[in-house]
C-alpha atoms as a PDB file:
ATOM      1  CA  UNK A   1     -30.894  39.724  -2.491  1.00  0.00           C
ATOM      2  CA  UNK A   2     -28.291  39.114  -5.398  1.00  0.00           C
ATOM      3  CA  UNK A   3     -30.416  38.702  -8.812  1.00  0.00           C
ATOM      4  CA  UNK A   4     -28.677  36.934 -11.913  1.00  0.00           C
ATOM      5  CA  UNK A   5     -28.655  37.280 -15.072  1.00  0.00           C
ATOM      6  CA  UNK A   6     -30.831  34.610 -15.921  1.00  0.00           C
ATOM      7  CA  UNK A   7     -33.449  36.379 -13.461  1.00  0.00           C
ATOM      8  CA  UNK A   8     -33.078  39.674 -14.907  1.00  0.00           C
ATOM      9  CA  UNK A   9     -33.755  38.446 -18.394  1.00  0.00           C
ATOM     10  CA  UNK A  10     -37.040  36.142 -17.069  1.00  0.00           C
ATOM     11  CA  UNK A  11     -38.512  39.348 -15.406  1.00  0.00           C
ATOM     12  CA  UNK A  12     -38.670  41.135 -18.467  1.00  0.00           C
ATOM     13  CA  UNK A  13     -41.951  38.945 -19.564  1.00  0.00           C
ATOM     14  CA  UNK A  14     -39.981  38.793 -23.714  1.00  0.00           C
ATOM     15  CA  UNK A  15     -42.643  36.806 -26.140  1.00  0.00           C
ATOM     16  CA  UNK A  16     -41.628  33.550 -27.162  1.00  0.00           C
ATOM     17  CA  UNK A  17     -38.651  33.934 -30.374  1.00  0.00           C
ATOM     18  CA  UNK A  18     -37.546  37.117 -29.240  1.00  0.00           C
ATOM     19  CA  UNK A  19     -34.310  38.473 -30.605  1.00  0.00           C
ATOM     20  CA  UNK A  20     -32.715  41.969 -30.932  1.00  0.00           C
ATOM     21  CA  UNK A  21     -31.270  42.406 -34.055  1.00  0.00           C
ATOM     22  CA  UNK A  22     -31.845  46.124 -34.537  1.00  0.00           C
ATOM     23  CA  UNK A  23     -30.221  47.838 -37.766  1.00  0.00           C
ATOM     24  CA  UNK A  24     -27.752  50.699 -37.622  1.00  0.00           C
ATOM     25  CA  UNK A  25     -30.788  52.976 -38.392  1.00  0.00           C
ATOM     26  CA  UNK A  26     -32.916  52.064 -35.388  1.00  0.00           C
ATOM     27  CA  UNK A  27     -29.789  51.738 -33.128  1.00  0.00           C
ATOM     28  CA  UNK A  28     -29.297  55.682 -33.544  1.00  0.00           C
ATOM     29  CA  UNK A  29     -32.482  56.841 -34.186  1.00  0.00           C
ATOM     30  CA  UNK A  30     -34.800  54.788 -31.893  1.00  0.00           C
ATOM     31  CA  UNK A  31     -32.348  54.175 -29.294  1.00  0.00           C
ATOM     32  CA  UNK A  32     -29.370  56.373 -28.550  1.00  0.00           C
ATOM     33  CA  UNK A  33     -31.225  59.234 -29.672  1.00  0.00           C
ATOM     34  CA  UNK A  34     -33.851  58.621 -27.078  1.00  0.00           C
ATOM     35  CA  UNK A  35     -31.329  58.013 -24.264  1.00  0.00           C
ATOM     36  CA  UNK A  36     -29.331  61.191 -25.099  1.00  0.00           C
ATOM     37  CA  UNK A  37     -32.985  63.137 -24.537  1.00  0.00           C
ATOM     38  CA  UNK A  38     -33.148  61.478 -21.467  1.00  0.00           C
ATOM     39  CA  UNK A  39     -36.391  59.202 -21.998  1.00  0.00           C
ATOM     40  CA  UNK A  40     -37.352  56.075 -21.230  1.00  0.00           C
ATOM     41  CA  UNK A  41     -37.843  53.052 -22.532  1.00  0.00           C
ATOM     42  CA  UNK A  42     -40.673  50.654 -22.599  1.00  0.00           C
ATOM     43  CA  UNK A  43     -38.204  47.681 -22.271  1.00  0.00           C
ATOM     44  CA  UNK A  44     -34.983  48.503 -20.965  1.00  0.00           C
ATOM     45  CA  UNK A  45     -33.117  45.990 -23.138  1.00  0.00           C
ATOM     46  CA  UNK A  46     -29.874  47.754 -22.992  1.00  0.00           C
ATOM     47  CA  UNK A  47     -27.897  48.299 -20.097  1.00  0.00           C
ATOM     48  CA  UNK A  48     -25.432  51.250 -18.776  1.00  0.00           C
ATOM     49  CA  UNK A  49     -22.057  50.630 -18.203  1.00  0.00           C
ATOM     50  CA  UNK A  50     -18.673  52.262 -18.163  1.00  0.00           C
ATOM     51  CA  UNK A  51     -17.507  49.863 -21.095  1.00  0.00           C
ATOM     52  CA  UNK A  52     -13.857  51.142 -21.166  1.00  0.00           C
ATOM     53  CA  UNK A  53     -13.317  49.834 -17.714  1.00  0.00           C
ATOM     54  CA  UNK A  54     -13.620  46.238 -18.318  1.00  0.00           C
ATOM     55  CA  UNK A  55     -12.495  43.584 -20.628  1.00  0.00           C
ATOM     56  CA  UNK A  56     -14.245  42.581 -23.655  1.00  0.00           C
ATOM     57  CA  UNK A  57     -15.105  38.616 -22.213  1.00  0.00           C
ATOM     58  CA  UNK A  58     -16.298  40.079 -19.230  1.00  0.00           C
ATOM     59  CA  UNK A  59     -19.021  41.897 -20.514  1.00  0.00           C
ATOM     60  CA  UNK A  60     -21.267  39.428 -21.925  1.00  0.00           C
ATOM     61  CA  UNK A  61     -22.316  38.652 -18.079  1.00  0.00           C
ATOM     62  CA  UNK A  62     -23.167  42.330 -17.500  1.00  0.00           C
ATOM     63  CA  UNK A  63     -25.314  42.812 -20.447  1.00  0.00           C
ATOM     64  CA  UNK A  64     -29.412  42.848 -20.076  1.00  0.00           C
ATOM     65  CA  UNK A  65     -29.714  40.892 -22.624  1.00  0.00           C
ATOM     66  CA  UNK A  66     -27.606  38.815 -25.824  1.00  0.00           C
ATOM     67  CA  UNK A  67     -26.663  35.573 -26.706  1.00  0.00           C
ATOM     68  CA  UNK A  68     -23.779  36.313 -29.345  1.00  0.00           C
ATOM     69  CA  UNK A  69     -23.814  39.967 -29.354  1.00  0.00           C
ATOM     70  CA  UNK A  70     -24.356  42.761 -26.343  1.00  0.00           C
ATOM     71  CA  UNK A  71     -25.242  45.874 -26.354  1.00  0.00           C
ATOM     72  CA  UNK A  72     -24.366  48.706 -23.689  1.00  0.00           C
ATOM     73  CA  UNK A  73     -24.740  52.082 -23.308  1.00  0.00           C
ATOM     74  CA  UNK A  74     -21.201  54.301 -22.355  1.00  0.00           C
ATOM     75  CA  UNK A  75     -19.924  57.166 -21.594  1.00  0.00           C
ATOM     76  CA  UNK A  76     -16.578  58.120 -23.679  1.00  0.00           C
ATOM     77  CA  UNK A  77     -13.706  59.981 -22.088  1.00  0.00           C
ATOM     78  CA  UNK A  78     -11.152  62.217 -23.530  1.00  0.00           C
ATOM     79  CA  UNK A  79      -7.464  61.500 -24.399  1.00  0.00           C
ATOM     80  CA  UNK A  80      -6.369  64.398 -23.227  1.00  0.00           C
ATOM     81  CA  UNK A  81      -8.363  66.882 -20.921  1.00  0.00           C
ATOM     82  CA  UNK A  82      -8.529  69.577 -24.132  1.00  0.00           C
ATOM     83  CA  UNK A  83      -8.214  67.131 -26.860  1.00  0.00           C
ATOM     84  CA  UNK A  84     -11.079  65.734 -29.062  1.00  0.00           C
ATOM     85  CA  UNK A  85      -9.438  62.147 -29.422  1.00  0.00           C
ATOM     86  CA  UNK A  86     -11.421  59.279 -27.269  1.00  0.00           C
ATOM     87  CA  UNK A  87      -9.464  56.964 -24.775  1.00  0.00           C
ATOM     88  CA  UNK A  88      -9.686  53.833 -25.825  1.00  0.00           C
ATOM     89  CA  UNK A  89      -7.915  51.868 -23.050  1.00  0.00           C
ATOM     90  CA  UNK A  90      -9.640  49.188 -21.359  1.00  0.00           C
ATOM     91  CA  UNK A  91      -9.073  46.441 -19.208  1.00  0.00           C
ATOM     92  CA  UNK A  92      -5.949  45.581 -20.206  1.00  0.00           C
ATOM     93  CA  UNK A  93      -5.551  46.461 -23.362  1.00  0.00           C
ATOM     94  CA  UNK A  94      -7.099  48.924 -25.614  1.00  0.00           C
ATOM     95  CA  UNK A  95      -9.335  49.337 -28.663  1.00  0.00           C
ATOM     96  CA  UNK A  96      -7.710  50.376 -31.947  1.00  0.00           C
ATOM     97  CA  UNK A  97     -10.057  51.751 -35.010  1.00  0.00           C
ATOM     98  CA  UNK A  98     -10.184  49.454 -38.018  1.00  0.00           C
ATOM     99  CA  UNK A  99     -11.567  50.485 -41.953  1.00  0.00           C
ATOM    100  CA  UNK A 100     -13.559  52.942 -42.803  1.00  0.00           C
ATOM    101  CA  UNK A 101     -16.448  55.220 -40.468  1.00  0.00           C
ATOM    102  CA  UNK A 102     -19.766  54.186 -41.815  1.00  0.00           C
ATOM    103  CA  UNK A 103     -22.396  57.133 -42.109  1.00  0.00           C
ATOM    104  CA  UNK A 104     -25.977  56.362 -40.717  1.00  0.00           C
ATOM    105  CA  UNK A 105     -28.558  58.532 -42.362  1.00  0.00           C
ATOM    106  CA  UNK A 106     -32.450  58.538 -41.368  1.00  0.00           C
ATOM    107  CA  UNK A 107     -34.659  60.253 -44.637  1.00  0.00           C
ATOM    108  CA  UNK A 108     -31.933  61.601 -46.347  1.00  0.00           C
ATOM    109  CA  UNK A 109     -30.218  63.076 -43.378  1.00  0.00           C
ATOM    110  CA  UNK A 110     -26.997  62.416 -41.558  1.00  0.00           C
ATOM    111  CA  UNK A 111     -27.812  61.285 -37.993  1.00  0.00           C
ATOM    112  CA  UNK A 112     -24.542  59.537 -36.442  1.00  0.00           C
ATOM    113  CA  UNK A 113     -21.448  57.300 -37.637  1.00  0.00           C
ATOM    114  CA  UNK A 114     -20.603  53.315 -36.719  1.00  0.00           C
ATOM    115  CA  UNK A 115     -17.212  52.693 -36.428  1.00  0.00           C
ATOM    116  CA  UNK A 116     -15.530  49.512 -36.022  1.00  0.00           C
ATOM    117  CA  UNK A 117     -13.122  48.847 -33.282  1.00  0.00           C
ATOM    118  CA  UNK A 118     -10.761  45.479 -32.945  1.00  0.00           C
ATOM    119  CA  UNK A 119      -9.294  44.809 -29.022  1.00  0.00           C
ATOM    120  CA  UNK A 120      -5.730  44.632 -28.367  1.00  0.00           C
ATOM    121  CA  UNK A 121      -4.280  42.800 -24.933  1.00  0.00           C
ATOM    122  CA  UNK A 122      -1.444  44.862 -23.686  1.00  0.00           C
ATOM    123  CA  UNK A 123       0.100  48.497 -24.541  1.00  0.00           C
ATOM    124  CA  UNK A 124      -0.003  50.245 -27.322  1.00  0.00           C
ATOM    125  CA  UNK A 125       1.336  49.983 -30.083  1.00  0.00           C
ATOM    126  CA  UNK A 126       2.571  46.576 -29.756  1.00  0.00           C
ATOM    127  CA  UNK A 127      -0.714  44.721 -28.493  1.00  0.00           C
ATOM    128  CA  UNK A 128      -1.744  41.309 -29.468  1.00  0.00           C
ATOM    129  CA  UNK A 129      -5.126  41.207 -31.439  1.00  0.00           C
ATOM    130  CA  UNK A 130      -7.707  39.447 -29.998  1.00  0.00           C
ATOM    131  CA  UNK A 131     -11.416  38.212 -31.917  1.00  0.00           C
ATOM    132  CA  UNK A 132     -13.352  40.687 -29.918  1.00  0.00           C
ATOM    133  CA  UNK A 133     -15.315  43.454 -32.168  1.00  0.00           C
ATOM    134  CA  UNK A 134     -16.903  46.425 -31.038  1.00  0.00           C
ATOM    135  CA  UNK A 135     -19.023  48.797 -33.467  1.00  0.00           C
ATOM    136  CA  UNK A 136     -19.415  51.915 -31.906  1.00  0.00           C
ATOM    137  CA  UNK A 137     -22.445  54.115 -32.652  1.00  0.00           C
ATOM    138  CA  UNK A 138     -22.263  57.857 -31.992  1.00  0.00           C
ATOM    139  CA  UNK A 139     -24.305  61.391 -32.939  1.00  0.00           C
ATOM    140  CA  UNK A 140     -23.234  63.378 -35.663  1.00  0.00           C
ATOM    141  CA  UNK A 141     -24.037  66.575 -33.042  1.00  0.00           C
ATOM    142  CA  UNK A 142     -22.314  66.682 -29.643  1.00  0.00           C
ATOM    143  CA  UNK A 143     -24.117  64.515 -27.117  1.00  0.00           C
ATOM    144  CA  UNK A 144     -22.555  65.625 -23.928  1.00  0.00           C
ATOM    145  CA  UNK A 145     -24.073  68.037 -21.501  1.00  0.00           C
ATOM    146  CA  UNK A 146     -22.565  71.945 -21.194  1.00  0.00           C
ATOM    147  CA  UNK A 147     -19.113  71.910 -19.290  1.00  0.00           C
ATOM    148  CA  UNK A 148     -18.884  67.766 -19.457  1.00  0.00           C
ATOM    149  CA  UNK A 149     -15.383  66.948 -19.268  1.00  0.00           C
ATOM    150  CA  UNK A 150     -16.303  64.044 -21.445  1.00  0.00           C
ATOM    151  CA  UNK A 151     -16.212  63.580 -24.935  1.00  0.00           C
ATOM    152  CA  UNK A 152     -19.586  61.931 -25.273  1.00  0.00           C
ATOM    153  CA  UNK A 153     -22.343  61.361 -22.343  1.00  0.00           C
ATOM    154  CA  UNK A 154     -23.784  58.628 -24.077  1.00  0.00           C
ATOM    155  CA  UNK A 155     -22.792  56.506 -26.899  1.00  0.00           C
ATOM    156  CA  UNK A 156     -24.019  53.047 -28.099  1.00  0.00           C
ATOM    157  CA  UNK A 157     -22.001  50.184 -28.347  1.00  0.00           C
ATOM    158  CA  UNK A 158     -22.421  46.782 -30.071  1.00  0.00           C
ATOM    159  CA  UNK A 159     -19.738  43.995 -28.371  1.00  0.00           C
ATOM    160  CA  UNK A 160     -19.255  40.396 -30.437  1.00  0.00           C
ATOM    161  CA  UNK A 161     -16.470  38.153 -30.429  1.00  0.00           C
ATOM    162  CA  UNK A 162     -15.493  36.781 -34.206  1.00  0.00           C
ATOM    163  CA  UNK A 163     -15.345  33.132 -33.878  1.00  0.00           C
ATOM    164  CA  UNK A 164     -17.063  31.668 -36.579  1.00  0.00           C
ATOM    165  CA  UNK A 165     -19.208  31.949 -40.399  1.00  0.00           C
ATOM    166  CA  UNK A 166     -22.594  32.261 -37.992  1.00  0.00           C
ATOM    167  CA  UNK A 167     -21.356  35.502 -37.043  1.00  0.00           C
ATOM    168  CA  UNK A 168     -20.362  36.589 -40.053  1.00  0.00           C
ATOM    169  CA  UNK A 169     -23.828  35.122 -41.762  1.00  0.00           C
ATOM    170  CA  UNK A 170     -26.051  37.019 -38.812  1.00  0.00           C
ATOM    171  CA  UNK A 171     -24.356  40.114 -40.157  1.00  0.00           C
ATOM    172  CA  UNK A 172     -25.132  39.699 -43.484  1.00  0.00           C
ATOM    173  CA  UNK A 173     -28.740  39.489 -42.103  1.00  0.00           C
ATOM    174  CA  UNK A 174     -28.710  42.705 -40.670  1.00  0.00           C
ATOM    175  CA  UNK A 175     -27.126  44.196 -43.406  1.00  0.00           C
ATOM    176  CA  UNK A 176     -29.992  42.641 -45.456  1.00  0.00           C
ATOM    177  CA  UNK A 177     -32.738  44.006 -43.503  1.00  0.00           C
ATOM    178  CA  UNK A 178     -31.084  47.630 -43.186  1.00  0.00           C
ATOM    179  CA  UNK A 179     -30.963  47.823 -47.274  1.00  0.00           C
ATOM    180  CA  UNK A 180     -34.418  46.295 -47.687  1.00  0.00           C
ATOM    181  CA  UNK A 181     -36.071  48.324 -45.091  1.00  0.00           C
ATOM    182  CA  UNK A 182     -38.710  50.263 -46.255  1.00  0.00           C
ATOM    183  CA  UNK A 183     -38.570  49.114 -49.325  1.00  0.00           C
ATOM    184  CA  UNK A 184     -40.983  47.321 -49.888  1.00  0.00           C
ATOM    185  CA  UNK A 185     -44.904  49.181 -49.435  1.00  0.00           C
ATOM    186  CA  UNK A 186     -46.918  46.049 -48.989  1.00  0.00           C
ATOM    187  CA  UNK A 187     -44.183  44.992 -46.015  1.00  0.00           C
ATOM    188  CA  UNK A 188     -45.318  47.678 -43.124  1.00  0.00           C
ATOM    189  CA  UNK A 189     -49.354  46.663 -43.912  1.00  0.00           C
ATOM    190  CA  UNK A 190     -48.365  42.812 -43.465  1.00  0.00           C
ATOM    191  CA  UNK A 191     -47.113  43.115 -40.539  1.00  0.00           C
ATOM    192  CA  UNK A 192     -49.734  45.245 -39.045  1.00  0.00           C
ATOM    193  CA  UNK A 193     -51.885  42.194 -39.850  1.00  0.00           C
ATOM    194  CA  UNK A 194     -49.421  39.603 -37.989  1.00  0.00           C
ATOM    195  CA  UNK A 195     -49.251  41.546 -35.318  1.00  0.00           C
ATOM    196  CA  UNK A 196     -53.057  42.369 -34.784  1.00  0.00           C
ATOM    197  CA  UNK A 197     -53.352  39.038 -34.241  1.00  0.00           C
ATOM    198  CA  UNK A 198     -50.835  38.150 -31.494  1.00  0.00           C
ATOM    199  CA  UNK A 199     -53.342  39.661 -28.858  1.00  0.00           C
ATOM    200  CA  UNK A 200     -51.470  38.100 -26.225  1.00  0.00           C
ATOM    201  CA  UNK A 201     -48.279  39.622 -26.661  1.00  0.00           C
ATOM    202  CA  UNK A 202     -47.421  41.714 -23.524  1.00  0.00           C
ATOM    203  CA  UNK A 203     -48.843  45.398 -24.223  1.00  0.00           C
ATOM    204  CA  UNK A 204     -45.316  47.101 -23.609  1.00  0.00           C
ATOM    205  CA  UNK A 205     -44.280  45.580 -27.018  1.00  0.00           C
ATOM    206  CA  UNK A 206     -47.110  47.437 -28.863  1.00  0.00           C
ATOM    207  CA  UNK A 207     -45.489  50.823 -27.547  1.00  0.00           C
ATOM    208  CA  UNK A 208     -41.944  50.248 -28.949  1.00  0.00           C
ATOM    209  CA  UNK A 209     -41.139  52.938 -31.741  1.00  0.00           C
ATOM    210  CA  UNK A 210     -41.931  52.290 -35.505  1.00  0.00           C
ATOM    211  CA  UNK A 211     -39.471  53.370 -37.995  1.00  0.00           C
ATOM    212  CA  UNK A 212     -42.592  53.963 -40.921  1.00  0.00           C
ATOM    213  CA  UNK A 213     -44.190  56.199 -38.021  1.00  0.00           C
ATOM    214  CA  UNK A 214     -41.182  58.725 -37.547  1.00  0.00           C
ATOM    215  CA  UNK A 215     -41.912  62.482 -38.637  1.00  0.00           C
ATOM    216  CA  UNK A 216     -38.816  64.436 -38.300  1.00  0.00           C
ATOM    217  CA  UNK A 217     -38.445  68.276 -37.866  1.00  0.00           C
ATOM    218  CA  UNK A 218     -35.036  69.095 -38.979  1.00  0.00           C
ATOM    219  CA  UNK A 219     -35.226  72.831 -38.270  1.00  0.00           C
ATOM    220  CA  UNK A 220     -33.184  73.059 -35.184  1.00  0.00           C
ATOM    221  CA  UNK A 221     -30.113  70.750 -37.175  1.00  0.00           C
ATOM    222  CA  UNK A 222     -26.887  71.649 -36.444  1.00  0.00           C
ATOM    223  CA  UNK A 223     -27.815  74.593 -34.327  1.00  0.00           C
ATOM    224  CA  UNK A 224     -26.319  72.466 -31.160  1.00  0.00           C
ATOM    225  CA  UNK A 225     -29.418  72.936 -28.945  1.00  0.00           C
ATOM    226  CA  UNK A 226     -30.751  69.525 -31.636  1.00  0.00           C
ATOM    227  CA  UNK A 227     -33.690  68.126 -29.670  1.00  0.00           C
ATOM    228  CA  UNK A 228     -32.824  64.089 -29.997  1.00  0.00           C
ATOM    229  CA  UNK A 229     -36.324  63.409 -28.670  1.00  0.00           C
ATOM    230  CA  UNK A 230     -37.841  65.170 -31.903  1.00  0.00           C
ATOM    231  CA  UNK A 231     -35.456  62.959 -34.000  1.00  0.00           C
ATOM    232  CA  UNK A 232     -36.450  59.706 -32.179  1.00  0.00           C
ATOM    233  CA  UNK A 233     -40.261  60.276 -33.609  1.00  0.00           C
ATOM    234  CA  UNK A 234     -41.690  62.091 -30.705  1.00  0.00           C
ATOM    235  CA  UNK A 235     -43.680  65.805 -30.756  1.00  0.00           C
ATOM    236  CA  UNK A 236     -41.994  67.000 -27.724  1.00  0.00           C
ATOM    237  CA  UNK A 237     -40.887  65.466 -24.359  1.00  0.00           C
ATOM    238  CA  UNK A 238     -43.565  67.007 -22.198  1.00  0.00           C
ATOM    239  CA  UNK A 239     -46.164  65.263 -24.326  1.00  0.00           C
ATOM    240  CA  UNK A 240     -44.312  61.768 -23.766  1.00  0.00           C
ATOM    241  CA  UNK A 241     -43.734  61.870 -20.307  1.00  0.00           C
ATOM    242  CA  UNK A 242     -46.958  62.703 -20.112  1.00  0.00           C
ATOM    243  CA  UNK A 243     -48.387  59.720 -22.020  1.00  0.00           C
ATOM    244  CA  UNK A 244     -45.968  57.805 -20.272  1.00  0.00           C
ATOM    245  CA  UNK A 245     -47.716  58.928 -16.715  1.00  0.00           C
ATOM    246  CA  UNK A 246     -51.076  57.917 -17.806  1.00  0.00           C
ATOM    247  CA  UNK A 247     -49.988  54.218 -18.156  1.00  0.00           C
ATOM    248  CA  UNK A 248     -48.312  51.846 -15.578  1.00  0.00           C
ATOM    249  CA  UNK A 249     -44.866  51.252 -15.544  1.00  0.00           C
ATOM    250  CA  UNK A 250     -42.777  49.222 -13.866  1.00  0.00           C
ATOM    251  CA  UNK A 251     -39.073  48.882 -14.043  1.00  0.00           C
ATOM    252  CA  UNK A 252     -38.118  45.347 -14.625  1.00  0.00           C
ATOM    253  CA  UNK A 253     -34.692  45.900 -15.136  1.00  0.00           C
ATOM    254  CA  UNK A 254     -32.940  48.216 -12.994  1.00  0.00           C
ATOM    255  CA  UNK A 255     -29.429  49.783 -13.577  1.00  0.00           C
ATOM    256  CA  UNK A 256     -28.183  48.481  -9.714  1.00  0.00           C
ATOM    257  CA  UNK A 257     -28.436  44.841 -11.332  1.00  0.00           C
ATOM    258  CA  UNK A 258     -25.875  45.701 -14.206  1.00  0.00           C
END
């Protein structure tokens, strides 16, 4: 039986408004962090998928979920076999870096970059530029496993096409909400109280990470044995899996459908 996308995204049970509009903090921290430890999520909301092997417009249909953006977990390949440059052909054309790398920092510490990638139709260097965008969200340590020919295992990707000012407005949004976060003390308490009271909101949601709850232990930075899963807010991956045993799971959205 061949499942949609439409089906996909009605099995995963969302409450009624939902949107993902995570911030460049929680998009490193609470996600790719977590995936590069090799845990799982309570909503698998973002799918895995060789991104450099397709076309920008075709990947809106193999997302989990978006309406104007999608979001994808990829691998990223080298270059050259010794090199530390990424290849950034795809489809038929390629993605070429545009301004400036933007640090991501989590309590005063450097945890990954975004950078911002424009797609090209045809060969470098004389491609024609297309409105496709791609930010691209990596580790500031290596996330590949010991003798991977890759450059990264895992990185996190952001796709949009730049068509109009809503765009450009829902960015500013994000923005907003990544500079205001935390900023406020009363804002954490009211929405504790909202959401104490939307008892019949699927229990799954209540287990999604907290960026107020995270305690970090730096001790290990830098040595390149980092354990991501400490960084993403949890004690130690035996204890999760463990917790993660002693409720039921299911799978809603499995990687076969991508």
């Amino acid at each position: 039986m061949v499942f949609s996308r439409s089906d996909t995204v009605s099995q995963m049970n969302l409450p009624p408004g939902f949107r993902f509009f995570p911030t460049d903090e929680e998009l490193l921290v609470q996600y790719l962090c977590r995936k590069v430890a090799g845990l799982h999520f309570p909503l698998q909301i973002i799918g895995e998928i060789d991104l450099y092997k397709f076309d920008p417009w075709d990947l809106p249909r193999k997302a989990v979920f978006g309406e104007k953006e999608w979001y994808f977990f990829s691998p990223r390949d080298r270059k050259y076999p010794n090199g530390s440059r990424p290849n950034r052909v795809a489809g038929s054309g390629y993605w070429k870096a545009t301004g400036t790398d933007k640090i991501i920092t989590t309590e005063g510490r450097k945890v990954g970059i975004k950078k911002s990638l424009v797609f090209y139709e045809g060969k470098a260097p004389k491609g024609s530029k297309t409105d496709w965008i791609m930010h691209e969200y990596r580790l500031s340590e290596p996330s590949r496993k010991h003798g991977s020919s890759k450059l990264d295992d895992w990185v996190l990707c952001r796709i949009y096409k730049k068509n109009s000012s809503k765009q450009s407005q829902s960015s500013c949004e994000i923005e907003s909400r990544e500079y205001s976060h935390g900023s406020s003390p009363s804002s954490s308490s009211h929405y504790d109280v909202v959401l104490e009271s939307l008892e019949h909101i699927d229990d799954r949601f209540a287990n999604l990470p907290r960026m107020d709850s995270l305690k970090l232990n730096l001790q290990n930075w830098g040595s390149g044995n980092f354990d991501w899963a400490t960084l993403a807010g949890l004690n130690s991956l035996p204890e999760y899996v463990q917790a993660q045993q002693s409720q039921p799971y299911r799978d809603d959205v499995s990687s076969s459908k991508l």
